[in-house]
Structure formats: C-alpha cells, structure tokens
N, C-alpha and C. Protein backbone atom coordinates (compact mmCIF):
# COMPACT_ATOMS: atom_id res chain seq x y z
N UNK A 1 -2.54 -0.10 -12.10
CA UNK A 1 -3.25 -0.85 -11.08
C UNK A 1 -4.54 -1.43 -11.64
N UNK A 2 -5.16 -0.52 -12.36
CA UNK A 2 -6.61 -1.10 -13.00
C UNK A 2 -5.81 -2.28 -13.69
N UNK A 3 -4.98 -2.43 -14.41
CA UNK A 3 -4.75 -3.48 -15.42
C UNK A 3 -4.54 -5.24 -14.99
N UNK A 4 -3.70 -4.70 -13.76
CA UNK A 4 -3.73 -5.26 -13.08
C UNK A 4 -4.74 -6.05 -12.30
N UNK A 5 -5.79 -5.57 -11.59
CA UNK A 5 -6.61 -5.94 -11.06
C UNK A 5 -7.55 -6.54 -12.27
N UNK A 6 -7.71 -6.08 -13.44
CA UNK A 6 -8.90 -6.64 -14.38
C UNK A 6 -8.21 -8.06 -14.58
N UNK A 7 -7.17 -8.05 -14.84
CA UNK A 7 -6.39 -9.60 -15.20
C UNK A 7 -6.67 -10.54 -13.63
N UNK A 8 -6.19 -9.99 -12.48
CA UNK A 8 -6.28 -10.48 -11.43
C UNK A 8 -7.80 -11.00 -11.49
N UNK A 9 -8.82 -10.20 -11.43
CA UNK A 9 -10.53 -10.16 -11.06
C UNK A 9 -10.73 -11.24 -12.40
N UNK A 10 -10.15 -12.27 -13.20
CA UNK A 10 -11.09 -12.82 -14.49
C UNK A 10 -10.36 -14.75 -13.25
N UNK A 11 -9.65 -14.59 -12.52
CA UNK A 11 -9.79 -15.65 -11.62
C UNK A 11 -10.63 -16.02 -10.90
N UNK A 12 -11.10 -14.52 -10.10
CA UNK A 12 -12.92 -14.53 -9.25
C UNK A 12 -13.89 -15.18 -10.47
N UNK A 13 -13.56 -14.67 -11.61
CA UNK A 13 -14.69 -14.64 -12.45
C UNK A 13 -14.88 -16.14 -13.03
N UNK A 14 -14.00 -16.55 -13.44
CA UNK A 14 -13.53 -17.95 -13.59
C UNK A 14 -13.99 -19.21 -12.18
N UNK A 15 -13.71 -18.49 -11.24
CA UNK A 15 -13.82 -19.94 -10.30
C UNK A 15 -15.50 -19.49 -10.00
N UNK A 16 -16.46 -18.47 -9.81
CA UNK A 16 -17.89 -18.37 -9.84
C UNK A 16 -18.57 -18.98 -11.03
N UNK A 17 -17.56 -19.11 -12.14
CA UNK A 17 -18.77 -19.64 -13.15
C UNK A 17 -18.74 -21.15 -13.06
N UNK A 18 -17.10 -21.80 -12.85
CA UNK A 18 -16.90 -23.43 -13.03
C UNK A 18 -17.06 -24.18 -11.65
N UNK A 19 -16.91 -23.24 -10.53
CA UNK A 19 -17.07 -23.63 -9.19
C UNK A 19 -15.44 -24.82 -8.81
N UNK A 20 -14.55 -24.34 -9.54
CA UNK A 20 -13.62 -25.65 -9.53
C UNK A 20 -12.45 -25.17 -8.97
N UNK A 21 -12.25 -24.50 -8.29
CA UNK A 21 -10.93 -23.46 -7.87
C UNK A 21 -10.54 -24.71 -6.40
N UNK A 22 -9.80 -24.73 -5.84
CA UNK A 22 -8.93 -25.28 -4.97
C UNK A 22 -8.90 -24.40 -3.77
N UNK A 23 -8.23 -24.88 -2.66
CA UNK A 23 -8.68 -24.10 -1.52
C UNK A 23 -7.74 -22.55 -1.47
N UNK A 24 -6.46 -22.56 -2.03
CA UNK A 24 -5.76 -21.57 -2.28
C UNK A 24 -6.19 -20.63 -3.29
N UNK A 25 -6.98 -21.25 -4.38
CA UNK A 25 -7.25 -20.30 -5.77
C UNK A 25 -8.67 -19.72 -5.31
N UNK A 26 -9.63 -20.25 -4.80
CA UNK A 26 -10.42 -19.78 -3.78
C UNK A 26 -10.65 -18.32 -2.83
N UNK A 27 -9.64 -18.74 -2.10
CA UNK A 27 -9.11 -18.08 -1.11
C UNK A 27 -8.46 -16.31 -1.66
N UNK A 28 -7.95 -16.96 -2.68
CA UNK A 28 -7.47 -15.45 -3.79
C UNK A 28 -8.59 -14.93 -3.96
N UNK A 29 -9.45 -15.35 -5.28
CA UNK A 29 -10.89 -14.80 -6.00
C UNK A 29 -11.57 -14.56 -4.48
N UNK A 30 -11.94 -15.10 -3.19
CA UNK A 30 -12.74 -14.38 -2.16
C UNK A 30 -11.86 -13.09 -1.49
N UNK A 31 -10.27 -13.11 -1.67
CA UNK A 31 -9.42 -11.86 -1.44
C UNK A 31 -9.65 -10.90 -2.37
N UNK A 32 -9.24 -10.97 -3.34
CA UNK A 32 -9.66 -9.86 -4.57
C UNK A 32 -11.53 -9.30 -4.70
N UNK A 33 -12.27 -10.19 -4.28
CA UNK A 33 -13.61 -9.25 -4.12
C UNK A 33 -13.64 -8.49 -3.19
N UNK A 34 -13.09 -9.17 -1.84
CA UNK A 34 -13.09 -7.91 -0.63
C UNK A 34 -11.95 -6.75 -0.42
N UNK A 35 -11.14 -7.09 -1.89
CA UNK A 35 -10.04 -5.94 -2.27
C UNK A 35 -11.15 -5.00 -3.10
N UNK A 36 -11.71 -5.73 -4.18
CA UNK A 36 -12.69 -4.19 -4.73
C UNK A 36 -13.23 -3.65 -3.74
N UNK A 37 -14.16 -4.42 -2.70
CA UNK A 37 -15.00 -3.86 -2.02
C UNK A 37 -14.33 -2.60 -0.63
N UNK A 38 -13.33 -3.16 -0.45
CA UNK A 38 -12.91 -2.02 0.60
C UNK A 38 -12.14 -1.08 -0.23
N UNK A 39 -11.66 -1.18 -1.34
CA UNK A 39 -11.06 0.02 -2.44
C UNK A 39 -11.90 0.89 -2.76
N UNK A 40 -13.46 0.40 -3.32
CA UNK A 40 -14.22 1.50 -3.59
C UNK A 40 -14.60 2.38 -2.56
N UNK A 41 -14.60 1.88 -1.43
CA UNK A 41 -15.13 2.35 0.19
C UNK A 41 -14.00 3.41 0.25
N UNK A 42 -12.83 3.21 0.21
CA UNK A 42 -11.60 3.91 0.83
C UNK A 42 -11.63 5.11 -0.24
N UNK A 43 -12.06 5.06 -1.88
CA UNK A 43 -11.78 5.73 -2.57
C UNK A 43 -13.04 6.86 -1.94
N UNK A 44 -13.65 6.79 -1.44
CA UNK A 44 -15.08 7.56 -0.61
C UNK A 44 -15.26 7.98 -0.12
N UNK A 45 -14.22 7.27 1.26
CA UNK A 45 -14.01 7.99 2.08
C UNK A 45 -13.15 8.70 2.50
N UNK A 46 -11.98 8.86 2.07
CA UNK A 46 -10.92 9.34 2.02
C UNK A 46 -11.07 10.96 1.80
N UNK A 47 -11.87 11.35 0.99
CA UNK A 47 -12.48 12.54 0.09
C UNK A 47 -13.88 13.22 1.65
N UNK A 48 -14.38 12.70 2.26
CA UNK A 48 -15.11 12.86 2.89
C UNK A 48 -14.28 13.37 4.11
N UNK A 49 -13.17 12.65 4.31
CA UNK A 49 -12.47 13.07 5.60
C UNK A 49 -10.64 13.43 5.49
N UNK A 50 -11.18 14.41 4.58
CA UNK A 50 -9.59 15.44 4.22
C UNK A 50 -8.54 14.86 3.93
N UNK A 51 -8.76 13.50 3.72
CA UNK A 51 -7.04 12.47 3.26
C UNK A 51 -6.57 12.63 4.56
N UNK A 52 -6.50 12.60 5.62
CA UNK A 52 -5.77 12.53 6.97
C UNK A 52 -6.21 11.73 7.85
N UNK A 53 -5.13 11.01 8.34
CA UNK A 53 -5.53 9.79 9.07
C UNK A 53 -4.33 9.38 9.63
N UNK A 54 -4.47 8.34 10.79
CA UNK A 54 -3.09 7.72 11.20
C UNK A 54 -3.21 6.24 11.14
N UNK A 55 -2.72 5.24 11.19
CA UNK A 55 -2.88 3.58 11.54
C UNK A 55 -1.18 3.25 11.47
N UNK A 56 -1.20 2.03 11.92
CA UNK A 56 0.18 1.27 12.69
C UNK A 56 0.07 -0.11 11.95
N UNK A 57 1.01 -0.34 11.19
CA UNK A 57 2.00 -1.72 10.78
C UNK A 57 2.60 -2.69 11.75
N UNK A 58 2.08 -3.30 12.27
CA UNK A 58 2.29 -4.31 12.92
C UNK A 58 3.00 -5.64 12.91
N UNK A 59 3.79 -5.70 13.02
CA UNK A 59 4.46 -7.27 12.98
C UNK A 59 5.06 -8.33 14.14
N UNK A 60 4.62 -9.27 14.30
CA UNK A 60 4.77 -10.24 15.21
C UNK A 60 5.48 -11.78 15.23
N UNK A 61 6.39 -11.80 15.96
CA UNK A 61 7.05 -13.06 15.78
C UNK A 61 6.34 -14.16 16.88
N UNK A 62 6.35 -15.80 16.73
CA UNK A 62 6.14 -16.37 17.44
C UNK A 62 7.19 -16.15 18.12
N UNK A 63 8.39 -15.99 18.50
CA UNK A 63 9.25 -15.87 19.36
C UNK A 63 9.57 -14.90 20.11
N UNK A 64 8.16 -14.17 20.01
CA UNK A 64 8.32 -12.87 21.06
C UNK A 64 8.76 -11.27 20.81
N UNK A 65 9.10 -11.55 20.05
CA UNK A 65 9.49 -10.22 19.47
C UNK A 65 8.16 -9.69 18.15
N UNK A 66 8.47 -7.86 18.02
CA UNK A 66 7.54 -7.44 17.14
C UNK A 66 8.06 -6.24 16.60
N UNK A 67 7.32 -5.57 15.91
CA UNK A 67 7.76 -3.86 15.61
C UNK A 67 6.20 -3.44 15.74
N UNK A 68 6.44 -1.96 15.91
CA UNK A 68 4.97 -0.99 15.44
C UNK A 68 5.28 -0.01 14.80
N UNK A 69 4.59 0.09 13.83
CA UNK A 69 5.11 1.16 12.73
C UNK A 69 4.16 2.18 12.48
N UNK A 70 4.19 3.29 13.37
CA UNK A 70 2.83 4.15 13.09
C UNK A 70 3.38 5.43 12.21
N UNK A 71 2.09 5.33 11.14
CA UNK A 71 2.65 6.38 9.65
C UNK A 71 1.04 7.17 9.67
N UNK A 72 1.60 8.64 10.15
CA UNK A 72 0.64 9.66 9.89
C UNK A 72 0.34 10.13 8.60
N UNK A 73 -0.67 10.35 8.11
CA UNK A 73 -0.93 11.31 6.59
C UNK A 73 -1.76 12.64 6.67
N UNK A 74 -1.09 13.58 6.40
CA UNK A 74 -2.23 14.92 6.65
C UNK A 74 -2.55 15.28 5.15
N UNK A 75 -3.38 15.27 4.74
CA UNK A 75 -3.90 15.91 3.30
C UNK A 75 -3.03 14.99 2.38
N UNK A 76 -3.40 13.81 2.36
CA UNK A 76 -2.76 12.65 1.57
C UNK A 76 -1.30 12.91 1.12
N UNK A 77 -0.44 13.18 2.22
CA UNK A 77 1.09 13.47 2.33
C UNK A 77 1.39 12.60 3.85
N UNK A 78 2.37 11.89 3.37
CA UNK A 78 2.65 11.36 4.74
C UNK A 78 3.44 12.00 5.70
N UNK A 79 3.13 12.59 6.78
CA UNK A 79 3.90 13.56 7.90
C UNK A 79 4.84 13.17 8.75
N UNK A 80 4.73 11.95 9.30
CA UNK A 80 5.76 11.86 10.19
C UNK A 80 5.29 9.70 10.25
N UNK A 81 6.55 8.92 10.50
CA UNK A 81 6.71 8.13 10.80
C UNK A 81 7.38 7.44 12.00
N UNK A 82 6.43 6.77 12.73
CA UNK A 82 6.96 6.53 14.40
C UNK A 82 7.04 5.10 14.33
N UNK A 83 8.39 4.46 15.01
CA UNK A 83 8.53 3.02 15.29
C UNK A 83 9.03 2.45 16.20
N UNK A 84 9.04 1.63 16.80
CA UNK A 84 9.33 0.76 17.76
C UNK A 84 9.33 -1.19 17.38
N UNK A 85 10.62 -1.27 18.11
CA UNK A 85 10.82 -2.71 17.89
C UNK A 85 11.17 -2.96 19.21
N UNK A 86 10.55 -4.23 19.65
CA UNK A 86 10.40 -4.75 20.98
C UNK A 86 10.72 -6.31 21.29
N UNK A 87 10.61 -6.70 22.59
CA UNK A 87 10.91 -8.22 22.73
C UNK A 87 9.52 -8.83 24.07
N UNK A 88 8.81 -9.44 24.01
CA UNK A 88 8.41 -10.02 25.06
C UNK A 88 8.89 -10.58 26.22
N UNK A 89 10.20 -11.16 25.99
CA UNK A 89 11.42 -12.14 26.98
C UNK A 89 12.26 -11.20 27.55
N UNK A 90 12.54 -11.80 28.43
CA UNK A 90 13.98 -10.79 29.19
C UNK A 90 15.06 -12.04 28.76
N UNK A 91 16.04 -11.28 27.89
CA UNK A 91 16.87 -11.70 27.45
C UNK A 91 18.01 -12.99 28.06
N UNK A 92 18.55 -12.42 29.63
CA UNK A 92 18.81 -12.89 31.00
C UNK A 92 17.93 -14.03 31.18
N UNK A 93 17.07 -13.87 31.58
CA UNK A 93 16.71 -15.41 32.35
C UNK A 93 15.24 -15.69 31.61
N UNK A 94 15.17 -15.55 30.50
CA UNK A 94 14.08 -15.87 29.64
C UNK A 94 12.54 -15.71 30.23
N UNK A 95 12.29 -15.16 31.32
CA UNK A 95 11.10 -15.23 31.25
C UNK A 95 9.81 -13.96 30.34
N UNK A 96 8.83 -14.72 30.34
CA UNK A 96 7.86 -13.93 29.33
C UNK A 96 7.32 -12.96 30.31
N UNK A 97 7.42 -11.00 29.80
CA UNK A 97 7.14 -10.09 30.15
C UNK A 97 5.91 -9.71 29.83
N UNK A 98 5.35 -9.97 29.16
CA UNK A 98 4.01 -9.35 28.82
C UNK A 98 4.21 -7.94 28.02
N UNK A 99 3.01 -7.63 26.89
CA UNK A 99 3.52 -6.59 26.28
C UNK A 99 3.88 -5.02 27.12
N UNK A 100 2.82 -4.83 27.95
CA UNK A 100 2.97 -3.77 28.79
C UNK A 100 4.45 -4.01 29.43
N UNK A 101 5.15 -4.95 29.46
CA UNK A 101 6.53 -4.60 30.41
C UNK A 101 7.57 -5.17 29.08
N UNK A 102 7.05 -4.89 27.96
CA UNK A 102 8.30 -5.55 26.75
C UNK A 102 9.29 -4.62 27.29
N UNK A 103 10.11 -5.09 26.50
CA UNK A 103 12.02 -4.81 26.31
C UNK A 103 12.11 -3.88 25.21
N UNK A 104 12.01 -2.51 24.63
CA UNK A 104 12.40 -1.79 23.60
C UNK A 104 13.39 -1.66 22.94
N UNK A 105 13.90 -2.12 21.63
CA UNK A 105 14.87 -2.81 21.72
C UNK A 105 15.52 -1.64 21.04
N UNK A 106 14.75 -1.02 20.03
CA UNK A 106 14.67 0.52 18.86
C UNK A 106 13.83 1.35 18.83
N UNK A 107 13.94 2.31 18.54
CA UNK A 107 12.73 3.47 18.53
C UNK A 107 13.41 4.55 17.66
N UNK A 108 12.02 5.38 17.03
CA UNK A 108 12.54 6.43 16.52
C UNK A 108 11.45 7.07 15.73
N UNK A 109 11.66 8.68 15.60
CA UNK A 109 10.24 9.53 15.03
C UNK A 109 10.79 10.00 14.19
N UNK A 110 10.23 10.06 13.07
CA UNK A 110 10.49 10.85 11.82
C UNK A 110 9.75 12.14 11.65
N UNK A 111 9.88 13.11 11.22
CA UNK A 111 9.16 13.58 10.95
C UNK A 111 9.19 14.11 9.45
N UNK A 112 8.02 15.26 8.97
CA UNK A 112 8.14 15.41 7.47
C UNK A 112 9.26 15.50 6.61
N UNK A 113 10.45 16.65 7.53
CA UNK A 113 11.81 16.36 6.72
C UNK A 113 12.59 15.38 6.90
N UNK A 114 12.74 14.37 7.84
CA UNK A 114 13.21 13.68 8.20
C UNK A 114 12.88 12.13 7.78
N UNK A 115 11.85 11.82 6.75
CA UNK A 115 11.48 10.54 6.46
C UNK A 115 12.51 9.87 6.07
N UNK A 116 12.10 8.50 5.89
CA UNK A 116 12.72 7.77 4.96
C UNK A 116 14.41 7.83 5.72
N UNK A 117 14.92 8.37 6.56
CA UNK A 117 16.36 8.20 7.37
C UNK A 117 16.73 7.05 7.85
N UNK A 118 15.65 6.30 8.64
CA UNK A 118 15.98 5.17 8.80
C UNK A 118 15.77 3.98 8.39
N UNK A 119 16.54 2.67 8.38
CA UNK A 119 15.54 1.12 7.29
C UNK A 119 14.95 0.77 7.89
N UNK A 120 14.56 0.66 9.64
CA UNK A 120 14.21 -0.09 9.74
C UNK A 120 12.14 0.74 9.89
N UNK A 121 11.41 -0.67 9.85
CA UNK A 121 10.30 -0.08 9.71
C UNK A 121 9.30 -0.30 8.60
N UNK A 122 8.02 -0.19 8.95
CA UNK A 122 7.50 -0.35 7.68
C UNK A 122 7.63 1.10 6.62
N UNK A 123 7.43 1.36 5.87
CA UNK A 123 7.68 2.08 4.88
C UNK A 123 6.68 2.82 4.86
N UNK A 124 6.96 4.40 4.81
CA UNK A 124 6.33 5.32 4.94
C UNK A 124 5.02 5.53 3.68
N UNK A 125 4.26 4.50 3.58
CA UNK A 125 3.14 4.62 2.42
C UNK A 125 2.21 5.32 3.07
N UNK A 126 0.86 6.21 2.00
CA UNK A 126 -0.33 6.29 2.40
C UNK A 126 -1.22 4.86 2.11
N UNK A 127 -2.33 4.95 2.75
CA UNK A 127 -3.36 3.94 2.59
C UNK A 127 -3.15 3.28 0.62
N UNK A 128 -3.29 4.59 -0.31
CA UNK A 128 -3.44 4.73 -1.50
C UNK A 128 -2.62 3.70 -1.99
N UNK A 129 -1.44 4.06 -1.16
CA UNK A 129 -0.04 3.27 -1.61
C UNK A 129 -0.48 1.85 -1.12
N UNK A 130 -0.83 1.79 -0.12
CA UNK A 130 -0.73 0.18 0.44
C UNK A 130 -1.72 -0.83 -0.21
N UNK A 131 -3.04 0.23 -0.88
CA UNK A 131 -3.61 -0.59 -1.79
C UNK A 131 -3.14 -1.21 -3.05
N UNK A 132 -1.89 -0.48 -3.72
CA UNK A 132 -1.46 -0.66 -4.25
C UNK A 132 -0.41 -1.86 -4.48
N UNK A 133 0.40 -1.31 -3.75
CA UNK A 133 1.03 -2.59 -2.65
C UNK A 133 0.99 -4.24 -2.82
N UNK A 134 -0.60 -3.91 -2.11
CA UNK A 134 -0.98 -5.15 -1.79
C UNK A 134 -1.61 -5.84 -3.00
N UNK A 135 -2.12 -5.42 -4.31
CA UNK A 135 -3.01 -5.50 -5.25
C UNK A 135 -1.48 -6.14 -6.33
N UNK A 136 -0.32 -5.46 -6.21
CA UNK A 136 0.79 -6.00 -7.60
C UNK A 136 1.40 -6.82 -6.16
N UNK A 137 1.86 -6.77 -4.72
CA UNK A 137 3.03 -7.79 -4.74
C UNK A 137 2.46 -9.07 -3.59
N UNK A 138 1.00 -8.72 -3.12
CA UNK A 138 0.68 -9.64 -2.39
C UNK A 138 -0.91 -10.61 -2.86
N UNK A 139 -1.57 -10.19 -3.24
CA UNK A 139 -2.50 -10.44 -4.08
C UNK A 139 -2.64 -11.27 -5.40
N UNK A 140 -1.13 -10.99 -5.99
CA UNK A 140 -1.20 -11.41 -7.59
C UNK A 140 -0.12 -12.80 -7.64
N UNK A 141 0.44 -13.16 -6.14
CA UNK A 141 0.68 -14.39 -6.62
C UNK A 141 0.57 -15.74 -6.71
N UNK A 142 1.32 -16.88 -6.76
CA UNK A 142 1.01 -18.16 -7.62
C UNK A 142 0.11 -18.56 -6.57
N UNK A 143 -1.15 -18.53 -6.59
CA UNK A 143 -1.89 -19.53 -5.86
C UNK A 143 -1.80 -20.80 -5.72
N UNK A 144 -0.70 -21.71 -7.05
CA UNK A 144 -0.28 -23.13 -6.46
C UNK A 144 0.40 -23.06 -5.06
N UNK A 145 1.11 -21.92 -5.03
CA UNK A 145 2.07 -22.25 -4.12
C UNK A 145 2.04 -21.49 -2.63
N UNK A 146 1.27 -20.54 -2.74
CA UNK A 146 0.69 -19.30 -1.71
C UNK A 146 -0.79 -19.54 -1.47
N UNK A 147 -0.79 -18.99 0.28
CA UNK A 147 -2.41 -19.10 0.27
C UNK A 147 -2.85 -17.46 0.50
N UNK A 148 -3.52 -16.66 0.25
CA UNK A 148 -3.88 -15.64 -0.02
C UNK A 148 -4.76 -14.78 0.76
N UNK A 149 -4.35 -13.73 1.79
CA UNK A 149 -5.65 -13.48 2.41
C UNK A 149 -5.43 -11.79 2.25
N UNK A 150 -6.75 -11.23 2.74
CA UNK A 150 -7.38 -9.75 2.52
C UNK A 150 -8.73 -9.47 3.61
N UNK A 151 -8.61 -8.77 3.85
CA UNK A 151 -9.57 -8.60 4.96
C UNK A 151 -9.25 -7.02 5.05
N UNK A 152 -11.17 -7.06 5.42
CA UNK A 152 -11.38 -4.98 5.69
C UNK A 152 -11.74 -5.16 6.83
N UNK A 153 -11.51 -4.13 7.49
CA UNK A 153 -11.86 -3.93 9.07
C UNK A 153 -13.63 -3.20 9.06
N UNK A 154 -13.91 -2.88 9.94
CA UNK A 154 -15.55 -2.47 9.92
C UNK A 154 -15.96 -1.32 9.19
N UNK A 155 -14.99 -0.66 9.07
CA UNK A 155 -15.50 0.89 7.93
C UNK A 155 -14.97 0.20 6.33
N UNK A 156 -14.23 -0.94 6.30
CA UNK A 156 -13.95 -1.45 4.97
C UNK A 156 -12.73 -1.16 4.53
N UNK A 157 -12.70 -0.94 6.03
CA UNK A 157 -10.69 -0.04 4.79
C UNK A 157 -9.66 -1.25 5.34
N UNK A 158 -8.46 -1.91 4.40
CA UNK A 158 -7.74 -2.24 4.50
C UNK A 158 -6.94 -2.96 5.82
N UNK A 159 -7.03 -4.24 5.97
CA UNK A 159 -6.96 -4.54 7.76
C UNK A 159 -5.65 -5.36 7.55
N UNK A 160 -5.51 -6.42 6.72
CA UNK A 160 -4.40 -6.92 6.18
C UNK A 160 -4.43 -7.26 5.01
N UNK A 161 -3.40 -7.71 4.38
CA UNK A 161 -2.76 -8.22 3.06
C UNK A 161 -1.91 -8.96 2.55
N UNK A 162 -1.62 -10.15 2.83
CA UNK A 162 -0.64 -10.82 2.66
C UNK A 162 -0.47 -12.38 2.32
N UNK A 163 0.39 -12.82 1.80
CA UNK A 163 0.16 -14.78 1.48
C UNK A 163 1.07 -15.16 2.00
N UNK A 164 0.94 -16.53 2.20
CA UNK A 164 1.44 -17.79 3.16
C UNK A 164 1.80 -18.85 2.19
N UNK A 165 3.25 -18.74 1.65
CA UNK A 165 4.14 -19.84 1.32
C UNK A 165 3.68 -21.44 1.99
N UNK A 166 2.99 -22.50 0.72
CA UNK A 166 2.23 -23.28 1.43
C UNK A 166 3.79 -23.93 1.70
N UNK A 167 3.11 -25.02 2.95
CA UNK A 167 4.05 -25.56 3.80
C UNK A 167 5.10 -25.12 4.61
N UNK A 168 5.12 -23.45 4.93
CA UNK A 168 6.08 -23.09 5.50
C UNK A 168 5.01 -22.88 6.86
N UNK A 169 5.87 -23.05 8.28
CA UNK A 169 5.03 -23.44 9.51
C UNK A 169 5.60 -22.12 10.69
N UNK A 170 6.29 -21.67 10.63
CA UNK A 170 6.32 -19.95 11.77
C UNK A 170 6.50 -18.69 10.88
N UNK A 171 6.12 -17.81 11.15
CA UNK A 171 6.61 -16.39 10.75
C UNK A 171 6.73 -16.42 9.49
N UNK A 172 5.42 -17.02 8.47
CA UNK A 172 5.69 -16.66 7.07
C UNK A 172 5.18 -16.05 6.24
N UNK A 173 3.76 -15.44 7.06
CA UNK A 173 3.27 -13.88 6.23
C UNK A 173 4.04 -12.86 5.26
N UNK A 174 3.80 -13.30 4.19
CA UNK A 174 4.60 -12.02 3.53
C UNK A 174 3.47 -11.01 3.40
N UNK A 175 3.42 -9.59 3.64
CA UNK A 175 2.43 -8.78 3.37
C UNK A 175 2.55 -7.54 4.91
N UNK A 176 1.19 -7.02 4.82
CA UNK A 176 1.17 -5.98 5.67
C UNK A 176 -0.29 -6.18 6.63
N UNK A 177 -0.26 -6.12 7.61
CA UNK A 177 -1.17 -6.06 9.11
C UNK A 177 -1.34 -4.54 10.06
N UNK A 178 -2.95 -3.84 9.52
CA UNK A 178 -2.91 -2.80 9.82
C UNK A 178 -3.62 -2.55 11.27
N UNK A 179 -3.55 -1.84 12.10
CA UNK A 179 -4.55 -1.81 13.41
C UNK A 179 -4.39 -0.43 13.62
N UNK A 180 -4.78 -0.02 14.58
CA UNK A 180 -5.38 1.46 15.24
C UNK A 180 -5.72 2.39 13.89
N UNK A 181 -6.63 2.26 12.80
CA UNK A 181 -6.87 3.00 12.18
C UNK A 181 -7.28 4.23 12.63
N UNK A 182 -7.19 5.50 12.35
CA UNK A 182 -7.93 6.98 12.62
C UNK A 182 -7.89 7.62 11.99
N UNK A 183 -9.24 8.35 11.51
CA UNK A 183 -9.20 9.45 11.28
C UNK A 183 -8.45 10.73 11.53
N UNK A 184 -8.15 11.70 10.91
CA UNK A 184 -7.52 12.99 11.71
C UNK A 184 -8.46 14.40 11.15
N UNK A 185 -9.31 14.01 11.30
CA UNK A 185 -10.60 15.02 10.70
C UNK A 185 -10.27 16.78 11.12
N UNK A 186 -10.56 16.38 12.83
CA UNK A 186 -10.37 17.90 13.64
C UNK A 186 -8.88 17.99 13.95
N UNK A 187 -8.51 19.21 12.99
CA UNK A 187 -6.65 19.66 13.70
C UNK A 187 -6.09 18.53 13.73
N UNK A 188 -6.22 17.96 12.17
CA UNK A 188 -5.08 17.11 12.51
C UNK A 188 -3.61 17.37 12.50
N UNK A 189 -2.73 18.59 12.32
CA UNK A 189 -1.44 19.01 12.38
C UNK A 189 -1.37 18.91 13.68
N UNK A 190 -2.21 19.34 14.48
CA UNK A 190 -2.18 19.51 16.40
C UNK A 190 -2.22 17.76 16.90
N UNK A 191 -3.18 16.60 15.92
CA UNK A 191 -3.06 15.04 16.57
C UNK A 191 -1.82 14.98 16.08
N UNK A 192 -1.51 14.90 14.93
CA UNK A 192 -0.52 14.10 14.67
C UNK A 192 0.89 14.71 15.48
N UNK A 193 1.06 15.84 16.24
CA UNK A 193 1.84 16.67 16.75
C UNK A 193 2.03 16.02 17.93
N UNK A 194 0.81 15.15 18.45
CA UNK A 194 0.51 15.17 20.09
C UNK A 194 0.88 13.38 20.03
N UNK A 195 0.38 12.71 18.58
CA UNK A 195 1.43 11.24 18.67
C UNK A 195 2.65 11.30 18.64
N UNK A 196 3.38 12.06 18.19
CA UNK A 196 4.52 12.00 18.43
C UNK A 196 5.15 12.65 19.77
N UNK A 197 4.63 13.23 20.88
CA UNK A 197 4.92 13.78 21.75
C UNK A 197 4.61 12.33 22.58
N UNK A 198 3.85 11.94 22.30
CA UNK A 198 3.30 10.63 23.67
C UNK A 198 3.62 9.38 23.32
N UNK A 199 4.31 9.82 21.95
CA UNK A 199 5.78 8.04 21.24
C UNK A 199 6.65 8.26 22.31
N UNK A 200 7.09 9.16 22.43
CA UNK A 200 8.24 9.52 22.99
C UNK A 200 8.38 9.56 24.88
C-alpha cells in the first residue's frame, strides 16, 4: 500500500509544482491528499477506541432501488454482516413510496461464523481494508478517462471513494459510500448484539 500511494502521491506533487493538471487529474491529486489526511487520522484513532466500530455501505440507484450493508468490527475482526436491498416504487402501479414505506426486496444477518455465505452485499471489510481498497482499485485510476473523488466525514475517517467513467450519465460510481459511522467503545459485543436484534 505504501508503494503504492508514494507512486500515486508524485501526481499531487507534480500538478502543485506545474499548476497544469486538468479538471480530472486535479480532482485525483485533491483525492489522494484527503486520502493521507483521513488515513493518518484513522490510523489514531482506531488505537484510541479498541478497533470496534459499526458503519453501512450504501448504494443507490436513480431508479429507486438501493442496498444497506451494515458491517460490524469488534477488536479489528469483523463480527457480523447485516443487509438489505430495497425498492422505492410499488412494483403494481408504480407509484413512489418513500424510503420509510420501501419494498424489501432481500435481507439477511450474518454473523461471525456465518460470514461471507451470501453474494449479495457489500463485502465484509474493516475500515483498514476499505482504505486499502480504495487507495489500489479506486484512487489509482486513468484520470484521462475517470473523474476521481474521496471525501472524510467530520472525525476524518473515510466517507466515500470512488470514480466516474467520464461521459457515462446514471448509476456510474464505481467505489464505496459510507454513512452511520460508530464507534463501539462501551460493550461493544452487547451493541453489536442489539443491531442485529433491531435488523431483524
């Protein structure tokens, strides 16, 4: 990953000294600084608050449909994986439901022995992993042809990651979109026990 990123980081370094980068190559070198900057943060805090935490993978179609992919970690082991795939429309007579009355279309809880059983879903990574992730398969490519984004949420940790195939016009995020970050500081075997009781 370091090797990676040093080759990646001499593009930042390159478009600050000549000022000549394009709006996509840009857009990378300002992604990759706020990739160091929320990496060193996460490497910090992570250690401060026992490696345990929960957050949800999110994905959204313009056409109404989505998934939520919530992946627990207790002591930087991932514990249990919860998902849901949904529809906004009622199938029947098309009208728009609103998320509170979506259509569930899949569901399902994993737990520690049980990972990895089903495909569908985002993939049972820790944070560690998703930095990773995002640093070799969303981050590092062709800026002719991709536009590039990265963004930390307010504690700095990891909010999304992903590029945009230029000229493609619905649903073309390739990458990952994180929300409900948490901590699991106090008892977290007892939270992460009690999300999966209230998935369900």
């Amino acid at each position: 990953m370091k090797k990676k990123f040093v080759a990646l980081a001499l593009i930042l370094l390159t478009c600050t000294i000549n000022f000549s980068c394009d709006g996509n190559r840009a857009s990378q070198a300002k992604s990759l600084y706020n990739f160091k900057i929320s990496l060193d943060s996460w490497n910090n805090l992570k250690h401060s608050n026992e490696n345990s935490y929960s957050y949800t993978v999110s994905s959204r179609s313009v056409f109404g449909s989505g998934t939520n992919t919530t992946i627990t970690v207790l002591d930087g082991k991932v514990a249990s994986r919860v998902y849901e795939a949904y529809t906004l429309y009622n199938e029947v007579s098309g009208n728009y439901l609103g998320f509170e009355n979506r259509i569930v279309l899949e569901a399902y809880t994993e737990s520690y022995e049980t990972l990895g059983t089903h495909t569908s879903g985002a993939p049972a990574l820790t944070i560690d992993e998703l930095y990773n992730t995002c640093l070799s398969e969303y981050l590092s490519v062709d800026p002719d042809d991709n536009h590039v984004t990265f963004n930390y949420d307010s504690n700095n940790i990891i909010e999304n990651c992903y590029y945009v195939p230029d000229g493609c016009m619905d649903d073309c995020a390739v990458g990952v979109s994180l929300s409900n970050f948490e901590w699991l500081t106090e008892n977290p075997v007892s939270i992460a026990h009690s999300k999966q009781e209230n998935f369900n």
